[in-house]
C-alpha atoms as a PDB file:
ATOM      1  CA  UNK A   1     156.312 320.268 120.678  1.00  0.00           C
ATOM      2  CA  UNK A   2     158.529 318.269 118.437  1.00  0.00           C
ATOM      3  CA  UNK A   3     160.974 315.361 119.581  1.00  0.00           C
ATOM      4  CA  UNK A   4     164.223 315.924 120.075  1.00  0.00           C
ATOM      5  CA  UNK A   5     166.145 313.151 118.316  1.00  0.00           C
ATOM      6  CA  UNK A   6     169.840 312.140 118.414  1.00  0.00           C
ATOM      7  CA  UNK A   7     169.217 308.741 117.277  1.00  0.00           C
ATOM      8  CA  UNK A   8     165.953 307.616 115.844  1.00  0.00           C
ATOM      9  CA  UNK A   9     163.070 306.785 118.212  1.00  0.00           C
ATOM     10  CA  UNK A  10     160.047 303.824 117.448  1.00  0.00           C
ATOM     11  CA  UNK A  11     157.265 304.332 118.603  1.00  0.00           C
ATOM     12  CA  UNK A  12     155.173 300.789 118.336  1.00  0.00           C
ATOM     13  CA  UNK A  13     151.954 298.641 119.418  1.00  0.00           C
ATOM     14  CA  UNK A  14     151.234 295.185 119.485  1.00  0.00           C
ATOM     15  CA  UNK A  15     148.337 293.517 118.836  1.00  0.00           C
ATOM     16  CA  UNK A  16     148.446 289.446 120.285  1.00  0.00           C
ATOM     17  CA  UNK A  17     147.109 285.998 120.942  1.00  0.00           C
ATOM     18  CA  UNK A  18     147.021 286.981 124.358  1.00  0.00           C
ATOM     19  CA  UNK A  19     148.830 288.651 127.354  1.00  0.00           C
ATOM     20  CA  UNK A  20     151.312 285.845 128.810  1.00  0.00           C
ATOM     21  CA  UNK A  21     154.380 286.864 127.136  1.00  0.00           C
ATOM     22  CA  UNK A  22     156.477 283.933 126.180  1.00  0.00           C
ATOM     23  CA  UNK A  23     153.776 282.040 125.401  1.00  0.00           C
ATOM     24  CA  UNK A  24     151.279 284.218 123.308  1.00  0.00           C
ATOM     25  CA  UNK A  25     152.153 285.225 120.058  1.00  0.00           C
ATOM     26  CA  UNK A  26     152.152 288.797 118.222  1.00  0.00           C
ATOM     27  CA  UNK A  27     149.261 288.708 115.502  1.00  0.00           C
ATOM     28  CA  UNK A  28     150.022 292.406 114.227  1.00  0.00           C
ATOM     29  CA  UNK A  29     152.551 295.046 114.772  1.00  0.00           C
ATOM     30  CA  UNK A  30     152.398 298.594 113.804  1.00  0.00           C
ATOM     31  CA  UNK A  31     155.291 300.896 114.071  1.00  0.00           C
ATOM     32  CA  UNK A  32     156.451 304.649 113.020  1.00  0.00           C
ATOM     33  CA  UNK A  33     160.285 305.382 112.977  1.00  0.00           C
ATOM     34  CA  UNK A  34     161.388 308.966 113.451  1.00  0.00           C
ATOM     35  CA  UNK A  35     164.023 309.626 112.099  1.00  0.00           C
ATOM     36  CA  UNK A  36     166.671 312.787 113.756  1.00  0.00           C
ATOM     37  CA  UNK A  37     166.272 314.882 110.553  1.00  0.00           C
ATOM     38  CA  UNK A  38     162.270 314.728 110.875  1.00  0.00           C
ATOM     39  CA  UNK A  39     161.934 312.013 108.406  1.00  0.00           C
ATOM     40  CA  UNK A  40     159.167 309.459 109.278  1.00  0.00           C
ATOM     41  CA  UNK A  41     158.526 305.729 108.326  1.00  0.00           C
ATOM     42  CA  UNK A  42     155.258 303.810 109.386  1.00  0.00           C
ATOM     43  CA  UNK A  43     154.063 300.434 108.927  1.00  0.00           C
ATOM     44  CA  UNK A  44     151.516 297.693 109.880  1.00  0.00           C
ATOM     45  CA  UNK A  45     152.201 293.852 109.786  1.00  0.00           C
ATOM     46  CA  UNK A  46     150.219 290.964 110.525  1.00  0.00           C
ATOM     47  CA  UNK A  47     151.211 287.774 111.301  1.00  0.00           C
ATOM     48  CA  UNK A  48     150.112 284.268 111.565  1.00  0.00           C
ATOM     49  CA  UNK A  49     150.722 283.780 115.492  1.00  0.00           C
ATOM     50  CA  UNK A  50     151.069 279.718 114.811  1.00  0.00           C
ATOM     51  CA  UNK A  51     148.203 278.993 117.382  1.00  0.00           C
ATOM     52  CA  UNK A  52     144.472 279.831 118.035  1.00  0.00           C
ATOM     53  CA  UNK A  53     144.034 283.604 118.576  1.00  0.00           C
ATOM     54  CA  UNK A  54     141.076 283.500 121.389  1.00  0.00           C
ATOM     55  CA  UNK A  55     137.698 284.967 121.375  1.00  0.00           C
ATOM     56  CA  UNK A  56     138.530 287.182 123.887  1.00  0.00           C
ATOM     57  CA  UNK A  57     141.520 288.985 122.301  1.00  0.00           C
ATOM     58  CA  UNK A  58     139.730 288.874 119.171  1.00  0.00           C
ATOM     59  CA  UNK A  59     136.823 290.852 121.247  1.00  0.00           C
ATOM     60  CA  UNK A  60     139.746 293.285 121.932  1.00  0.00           C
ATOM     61  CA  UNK A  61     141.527 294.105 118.380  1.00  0.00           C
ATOM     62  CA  UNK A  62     139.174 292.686 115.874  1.00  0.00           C
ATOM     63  CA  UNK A  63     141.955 290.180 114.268  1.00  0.00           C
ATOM     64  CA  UNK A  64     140.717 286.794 113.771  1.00  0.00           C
ATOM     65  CA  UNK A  65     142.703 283.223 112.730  1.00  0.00           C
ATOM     66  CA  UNK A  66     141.162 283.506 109.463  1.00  0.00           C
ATOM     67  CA  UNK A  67     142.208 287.498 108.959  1.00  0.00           C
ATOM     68  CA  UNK A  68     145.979 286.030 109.405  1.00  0.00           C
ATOM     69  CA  UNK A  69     146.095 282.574 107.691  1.00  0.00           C
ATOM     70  CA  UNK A  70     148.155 283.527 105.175  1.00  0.00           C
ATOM     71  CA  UNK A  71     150.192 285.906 106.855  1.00  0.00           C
ATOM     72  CA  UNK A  72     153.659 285.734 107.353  1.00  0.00           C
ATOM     73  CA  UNK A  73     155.129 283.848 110.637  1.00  0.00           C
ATOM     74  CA  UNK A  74     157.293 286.291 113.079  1.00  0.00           C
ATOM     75  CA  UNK A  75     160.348 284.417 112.006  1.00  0.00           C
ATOM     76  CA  UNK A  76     159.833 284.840 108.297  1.00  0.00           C
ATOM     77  CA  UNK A  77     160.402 289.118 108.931  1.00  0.00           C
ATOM     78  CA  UNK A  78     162.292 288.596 111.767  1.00  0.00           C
ATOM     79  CA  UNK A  79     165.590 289.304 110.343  1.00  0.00           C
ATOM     80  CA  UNK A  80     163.986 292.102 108.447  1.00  0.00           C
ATOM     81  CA  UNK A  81     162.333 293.562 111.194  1.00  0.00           C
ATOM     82  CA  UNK A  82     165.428 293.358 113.391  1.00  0.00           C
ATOM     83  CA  UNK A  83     167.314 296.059 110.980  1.00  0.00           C
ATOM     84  CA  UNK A  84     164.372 298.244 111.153  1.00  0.00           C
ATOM     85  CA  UNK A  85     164.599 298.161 115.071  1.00  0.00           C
ATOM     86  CA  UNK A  86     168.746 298.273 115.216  1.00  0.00           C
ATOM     87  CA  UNK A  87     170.362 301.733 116.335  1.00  0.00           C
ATOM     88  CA  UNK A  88     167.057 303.061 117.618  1.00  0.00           C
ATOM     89  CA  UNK A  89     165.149 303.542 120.902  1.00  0.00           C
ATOM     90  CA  UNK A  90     161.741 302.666 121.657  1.00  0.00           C
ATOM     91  CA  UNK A  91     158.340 304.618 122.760  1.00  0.00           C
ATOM     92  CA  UNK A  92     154.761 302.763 123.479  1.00  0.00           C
ATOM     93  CA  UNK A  93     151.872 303.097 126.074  1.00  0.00           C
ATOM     94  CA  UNK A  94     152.466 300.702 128.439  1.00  0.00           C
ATOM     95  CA  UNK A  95     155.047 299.399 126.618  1.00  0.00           C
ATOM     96  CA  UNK A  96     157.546 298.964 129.601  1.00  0.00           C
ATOM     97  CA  UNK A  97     155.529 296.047 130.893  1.00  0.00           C
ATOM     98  CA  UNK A  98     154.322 294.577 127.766  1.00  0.00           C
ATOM     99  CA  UNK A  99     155.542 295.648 124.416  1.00  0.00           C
ATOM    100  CA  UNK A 100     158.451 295.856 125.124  1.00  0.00           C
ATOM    101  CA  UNK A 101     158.935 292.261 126.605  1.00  0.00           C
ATOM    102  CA  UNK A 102     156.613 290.508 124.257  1.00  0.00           C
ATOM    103  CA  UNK A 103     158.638 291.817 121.150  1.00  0.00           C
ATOM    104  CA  UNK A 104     162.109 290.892 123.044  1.00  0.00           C
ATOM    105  CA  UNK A 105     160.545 287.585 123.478  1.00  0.00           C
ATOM    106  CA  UNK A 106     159.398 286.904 119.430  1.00  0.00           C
ATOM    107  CA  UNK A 107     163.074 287.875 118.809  1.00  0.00           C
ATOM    108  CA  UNK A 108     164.619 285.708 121.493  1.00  0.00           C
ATOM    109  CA  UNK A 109     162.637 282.518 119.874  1.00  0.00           C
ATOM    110  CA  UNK A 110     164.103 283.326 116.036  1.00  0.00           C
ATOM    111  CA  UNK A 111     167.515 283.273 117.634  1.00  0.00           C
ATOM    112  CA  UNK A 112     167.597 287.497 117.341  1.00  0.00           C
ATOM    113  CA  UNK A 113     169.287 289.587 120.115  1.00  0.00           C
ATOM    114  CA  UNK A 114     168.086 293.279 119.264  1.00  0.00           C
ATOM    115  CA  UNK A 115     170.027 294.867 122.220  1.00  0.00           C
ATOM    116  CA  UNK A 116     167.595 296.100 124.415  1.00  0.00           C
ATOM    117  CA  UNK A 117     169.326 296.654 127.043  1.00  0.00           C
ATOM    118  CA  UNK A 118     171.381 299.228 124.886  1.00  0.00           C
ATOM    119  CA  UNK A 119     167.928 301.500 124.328  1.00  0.00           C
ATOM    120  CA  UNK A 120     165.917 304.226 126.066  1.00  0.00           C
ATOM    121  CA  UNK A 121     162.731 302.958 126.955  1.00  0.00           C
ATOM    122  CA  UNK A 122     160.109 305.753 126.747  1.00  0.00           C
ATOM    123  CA  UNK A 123     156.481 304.646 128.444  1.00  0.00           C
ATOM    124  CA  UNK A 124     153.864 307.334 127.161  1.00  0.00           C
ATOM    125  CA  UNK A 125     151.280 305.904 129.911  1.00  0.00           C
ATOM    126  CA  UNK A 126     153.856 306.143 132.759  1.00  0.00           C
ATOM    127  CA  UNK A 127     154.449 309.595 132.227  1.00  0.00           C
ATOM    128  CA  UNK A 128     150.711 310.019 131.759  1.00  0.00           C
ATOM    129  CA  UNK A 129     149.574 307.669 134.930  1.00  0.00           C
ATOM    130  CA  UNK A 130     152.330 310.279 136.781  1.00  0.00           C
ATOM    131  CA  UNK A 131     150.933 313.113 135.914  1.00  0.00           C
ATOM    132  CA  UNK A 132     147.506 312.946 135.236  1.00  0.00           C
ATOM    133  CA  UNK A 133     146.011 309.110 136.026  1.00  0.00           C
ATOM    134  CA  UNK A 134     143.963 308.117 132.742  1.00  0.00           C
ATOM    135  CA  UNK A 135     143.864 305.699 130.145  1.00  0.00           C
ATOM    136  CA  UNK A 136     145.290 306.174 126.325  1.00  0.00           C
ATOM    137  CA  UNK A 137     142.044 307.262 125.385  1.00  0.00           C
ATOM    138  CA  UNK A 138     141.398 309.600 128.174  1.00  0.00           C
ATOM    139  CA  UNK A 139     144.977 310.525 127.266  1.00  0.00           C
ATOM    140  CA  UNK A 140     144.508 311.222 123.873  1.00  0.00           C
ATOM    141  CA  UNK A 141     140.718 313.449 124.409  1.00  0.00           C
ATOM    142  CA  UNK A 142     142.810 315.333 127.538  1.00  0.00           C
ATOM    143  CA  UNK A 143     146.180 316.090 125.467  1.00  0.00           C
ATOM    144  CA  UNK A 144     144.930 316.017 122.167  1.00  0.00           C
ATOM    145  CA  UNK A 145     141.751 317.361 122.330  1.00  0.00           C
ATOM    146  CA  UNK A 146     140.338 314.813 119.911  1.00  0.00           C
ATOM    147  CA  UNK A 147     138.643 311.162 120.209  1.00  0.00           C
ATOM    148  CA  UNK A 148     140.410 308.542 119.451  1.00  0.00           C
ATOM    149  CA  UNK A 149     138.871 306.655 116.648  1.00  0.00           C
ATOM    150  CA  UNK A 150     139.904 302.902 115.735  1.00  0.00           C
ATOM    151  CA  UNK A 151     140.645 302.247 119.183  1.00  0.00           C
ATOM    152  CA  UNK A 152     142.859 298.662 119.540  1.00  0.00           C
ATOM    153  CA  UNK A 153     143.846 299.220 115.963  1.00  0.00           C
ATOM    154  CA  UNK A 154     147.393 298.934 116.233  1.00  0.00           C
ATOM    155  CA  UNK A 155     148.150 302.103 113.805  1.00  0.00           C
ATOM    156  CA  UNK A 156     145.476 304.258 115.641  1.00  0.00           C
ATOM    157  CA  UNK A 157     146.932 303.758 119.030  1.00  0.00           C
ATOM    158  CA  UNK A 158     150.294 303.941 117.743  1.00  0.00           C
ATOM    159  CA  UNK A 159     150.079 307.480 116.228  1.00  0.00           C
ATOM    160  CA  UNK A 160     147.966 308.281 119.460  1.00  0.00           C
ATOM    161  CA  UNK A 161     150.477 307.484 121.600  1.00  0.00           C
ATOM    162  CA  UNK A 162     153.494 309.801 119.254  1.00  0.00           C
ATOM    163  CA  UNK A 163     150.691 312.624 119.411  1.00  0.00           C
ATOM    164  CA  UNK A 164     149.835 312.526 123.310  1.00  0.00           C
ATOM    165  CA  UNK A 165     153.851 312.259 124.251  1.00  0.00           C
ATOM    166  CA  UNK A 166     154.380 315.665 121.799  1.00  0.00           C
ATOM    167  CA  UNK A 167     151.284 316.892 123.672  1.00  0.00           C
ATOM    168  CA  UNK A 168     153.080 316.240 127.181  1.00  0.00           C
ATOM    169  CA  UNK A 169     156.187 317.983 125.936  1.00  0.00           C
ATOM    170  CA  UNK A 170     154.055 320.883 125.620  1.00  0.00           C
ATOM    171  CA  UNK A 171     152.037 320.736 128.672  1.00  0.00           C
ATOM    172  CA  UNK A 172     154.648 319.745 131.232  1.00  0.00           C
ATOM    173  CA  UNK A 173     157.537 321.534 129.305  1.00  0.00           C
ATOM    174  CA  UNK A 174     158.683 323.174 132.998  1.00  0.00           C
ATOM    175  CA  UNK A 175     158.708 319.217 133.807  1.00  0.00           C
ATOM    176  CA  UNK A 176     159.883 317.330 130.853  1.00  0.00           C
ATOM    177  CA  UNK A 177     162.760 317.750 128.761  1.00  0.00           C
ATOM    178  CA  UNK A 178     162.638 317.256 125.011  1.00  0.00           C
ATOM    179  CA  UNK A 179     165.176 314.116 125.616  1.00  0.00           C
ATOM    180  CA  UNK A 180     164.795 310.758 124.754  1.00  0.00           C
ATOM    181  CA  UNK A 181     167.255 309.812 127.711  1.00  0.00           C
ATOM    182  CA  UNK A 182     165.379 312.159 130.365  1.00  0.00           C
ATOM    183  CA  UNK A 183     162.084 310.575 128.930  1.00  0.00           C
ATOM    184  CA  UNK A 184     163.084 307.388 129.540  1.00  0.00           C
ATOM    185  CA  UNK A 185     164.578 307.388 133.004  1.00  0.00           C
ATOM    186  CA  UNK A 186     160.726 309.659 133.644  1.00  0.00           C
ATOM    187  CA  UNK A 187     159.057 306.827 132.283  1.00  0.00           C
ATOM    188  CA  UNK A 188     160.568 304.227 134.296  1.00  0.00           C
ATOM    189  CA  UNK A 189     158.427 302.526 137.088  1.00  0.00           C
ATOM    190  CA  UNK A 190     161.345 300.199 137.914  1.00  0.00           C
ATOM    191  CA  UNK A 191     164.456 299.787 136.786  1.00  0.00           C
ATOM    192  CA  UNK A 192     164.609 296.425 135.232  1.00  0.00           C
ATOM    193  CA  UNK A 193     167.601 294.453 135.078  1.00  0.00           C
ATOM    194  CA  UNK A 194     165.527 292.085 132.634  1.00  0.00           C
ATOM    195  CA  UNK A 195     162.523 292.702 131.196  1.00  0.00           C
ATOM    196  CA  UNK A 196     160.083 291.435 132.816  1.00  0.00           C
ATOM    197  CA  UNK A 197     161.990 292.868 136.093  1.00  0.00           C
ATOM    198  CA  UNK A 198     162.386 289.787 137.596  1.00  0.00           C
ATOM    199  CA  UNK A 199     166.194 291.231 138.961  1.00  0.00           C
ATOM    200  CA  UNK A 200     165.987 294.918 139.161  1.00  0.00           C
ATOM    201  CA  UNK A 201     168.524 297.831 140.283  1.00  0.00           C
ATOM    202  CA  UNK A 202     168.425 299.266 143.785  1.00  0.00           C
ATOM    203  CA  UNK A 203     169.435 302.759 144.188  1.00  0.00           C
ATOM    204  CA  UNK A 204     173.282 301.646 144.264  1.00  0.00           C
ATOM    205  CA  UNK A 205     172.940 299.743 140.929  1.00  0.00           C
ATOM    206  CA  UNK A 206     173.198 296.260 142.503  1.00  0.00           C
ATOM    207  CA  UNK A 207     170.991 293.609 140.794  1.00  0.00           C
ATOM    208  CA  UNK A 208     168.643 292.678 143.199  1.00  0.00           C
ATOM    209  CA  UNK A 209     165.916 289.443 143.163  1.00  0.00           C
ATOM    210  CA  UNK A 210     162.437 291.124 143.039  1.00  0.00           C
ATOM    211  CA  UNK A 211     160.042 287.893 143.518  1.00  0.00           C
ATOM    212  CA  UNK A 212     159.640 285.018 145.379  1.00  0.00           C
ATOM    213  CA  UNK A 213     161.833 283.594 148.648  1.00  0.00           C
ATOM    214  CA  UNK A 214     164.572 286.081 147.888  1.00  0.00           C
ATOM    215  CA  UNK A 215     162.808 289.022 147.269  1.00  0.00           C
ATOM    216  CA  UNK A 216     164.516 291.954 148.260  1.00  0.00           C
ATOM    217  CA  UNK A 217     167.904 289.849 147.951  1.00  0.00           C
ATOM    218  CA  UNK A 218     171.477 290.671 146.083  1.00  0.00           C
ATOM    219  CA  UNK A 219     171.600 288.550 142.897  1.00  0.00           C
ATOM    220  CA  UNK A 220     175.222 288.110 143.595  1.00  0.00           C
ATOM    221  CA  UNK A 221     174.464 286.708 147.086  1.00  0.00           C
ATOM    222  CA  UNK A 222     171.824 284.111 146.162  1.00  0.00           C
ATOM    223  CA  UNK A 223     173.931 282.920 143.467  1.00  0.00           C
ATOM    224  CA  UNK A 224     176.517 282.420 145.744  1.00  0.00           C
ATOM    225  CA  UNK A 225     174.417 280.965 148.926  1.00  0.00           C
ATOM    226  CA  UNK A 226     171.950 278.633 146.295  1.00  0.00           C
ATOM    227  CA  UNK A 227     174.035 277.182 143.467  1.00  0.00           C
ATOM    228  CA  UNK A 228     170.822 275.470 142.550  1.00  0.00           C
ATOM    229  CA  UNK A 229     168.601 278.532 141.798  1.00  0.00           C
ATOM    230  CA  UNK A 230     170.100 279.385 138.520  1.00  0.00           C
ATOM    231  CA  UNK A 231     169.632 275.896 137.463  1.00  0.00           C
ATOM    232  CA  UNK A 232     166.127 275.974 138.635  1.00  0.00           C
ATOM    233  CA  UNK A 233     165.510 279.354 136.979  1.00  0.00           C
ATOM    234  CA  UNK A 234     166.700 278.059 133.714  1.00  0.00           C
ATOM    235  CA  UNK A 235     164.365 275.153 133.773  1.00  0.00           C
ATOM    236  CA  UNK A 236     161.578 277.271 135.119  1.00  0.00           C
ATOM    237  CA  UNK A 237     158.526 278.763 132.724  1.00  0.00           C
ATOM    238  CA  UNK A 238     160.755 282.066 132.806  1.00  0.00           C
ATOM    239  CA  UNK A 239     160.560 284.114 129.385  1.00  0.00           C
ATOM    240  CA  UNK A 240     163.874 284.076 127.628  1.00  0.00           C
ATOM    241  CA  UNK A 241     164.821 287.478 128.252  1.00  0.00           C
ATOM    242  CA  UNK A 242     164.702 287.001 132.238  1.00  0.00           C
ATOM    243  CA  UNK A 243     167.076 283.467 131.983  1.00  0.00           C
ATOM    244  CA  UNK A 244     169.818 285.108 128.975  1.00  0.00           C
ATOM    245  CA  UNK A 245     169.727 287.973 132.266  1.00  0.00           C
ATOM    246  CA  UNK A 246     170.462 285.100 134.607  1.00  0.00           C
ATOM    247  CA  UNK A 247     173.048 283.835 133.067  1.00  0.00           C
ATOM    248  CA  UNK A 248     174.969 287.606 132.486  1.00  0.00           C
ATOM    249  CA  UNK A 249     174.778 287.950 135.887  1.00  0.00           C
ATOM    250  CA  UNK A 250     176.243 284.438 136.676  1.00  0.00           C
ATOM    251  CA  UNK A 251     178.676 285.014 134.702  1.00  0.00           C
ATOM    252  CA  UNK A 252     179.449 288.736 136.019  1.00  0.00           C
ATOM    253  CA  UNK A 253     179.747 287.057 139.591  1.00  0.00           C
ATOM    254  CA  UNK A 254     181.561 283.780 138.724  1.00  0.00           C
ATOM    255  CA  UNK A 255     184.307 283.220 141.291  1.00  0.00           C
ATOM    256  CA  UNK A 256     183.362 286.626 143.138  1.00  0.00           C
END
């Protein structure tokens, strides 16, 4: 079954230095845009990440310092990249918890604010982990009836990931609706008032604190009872995305 568009919908997969996002670097991004009329854009870019790329994620997708020496830095496409990701939503495997966040993050450092916050977030492998508990692979051989060659090539799992959420429309279409909106509240595991979901939503829409001492805790009321744990925050090794949060939601509650 075919997506549904009313705006267009990117599907993407990174490919990094390693897994802590705001401190590990994107090495190669792949992308394909759909477009509402059916038209379709792909594209793979590497980058050089600015720092060692580890054996061990090397082990993983293949991509080496010397395969991206002379590749452009993030920043250098940033701004171009940024246009290509404007008025859309966005569609990965696992993507919620790491994509996502780790391209948020690259942005954040070149200064970029791409508005996530105004997208639909569709996670292929939540919807898959909900209804059938497997990996993209699995995924791709149960849906898709194929194997999934090139695996941890960015492009391979990419288009993978369009054809196994098509697949799911079809299998689960007394389930799922053909709707990037439905898709993405589906996909959700939490809802995340930053990225990382650091403050998330309870089921009255009020930010709450989802780690440490205040766990379980209104935003508003922390703020309020610890004047010091913004500052903290700020200073803390926080990804940007979680602090710019911290500091809408100050603001929301300032004087309240």
């Amino acid at each position: 079954m075919k997506l549904k568009l009313e705006r267009p919908l990117i599907f993407f997969d990174l490919e990094t230095t390693g897994l802590t996002i705001g401190k590990d670097h994107i090495v190669e991004l792949c992308y394909i845009r759909l477009e509402p009329n059916g038209c379709e854009r792909a594209e793979t870019i590497r980058f050089n990440p600015g720092i060692h790329i580890p054996k061990e994620s090397t082990a993983v997708h293949g991509i080496t310092d010397e395969d991206v020496k002379d590749c452009p830095t993030f920043a250098d496409k940033a701004s171009e990249l940024a246009q290509v990701f404007a008025d859309s939503d966005l569609a990965g495997f696992n993507s919620n918890r790491f994509d996502v966040p780790m391209l948020a993050e690259e942005f954040a450092h070149c200064g970029i604010d791409i508005h996530i916050n105004e997208k639909q977030l569709v996670d292929v492998q939540n919807i898959f982990h909900k209804m059938e508990q497997r990996t993209l692979v699995a995924a791709y051989k149960f849906y898709c009836g194929k194997n999934l060659e090139n695996a941890h090539s960015a492009l391979a799992d990419t288009r993978a990931t369009l054809e196994v959420l098509e697949a799911q429309l079809d299998r689960y279409a007394d389930t799922l609706k053909n709707d990037v909106n439905f898709l993405s509240n589906f996909s959700q595991v939490q809802r995340g008032v930053d990225l990382a979901c650091r403050f998330v939503y309870d089921e009255n829409g009020v930010e709450i604190v989802n780690f440490g001492k205040y766990k379980g805790q209104p935003v508003k009321d922390v703020l309020r009872k610890d004047p010091s744990y913004k500052n903290w925050m700020l200073q803390g090794d926080f990804t940007l995305n979680t602090k710019q949060t911290l500091e809408r939601l100050a603001l929301k509650y300032a004087g309240k």
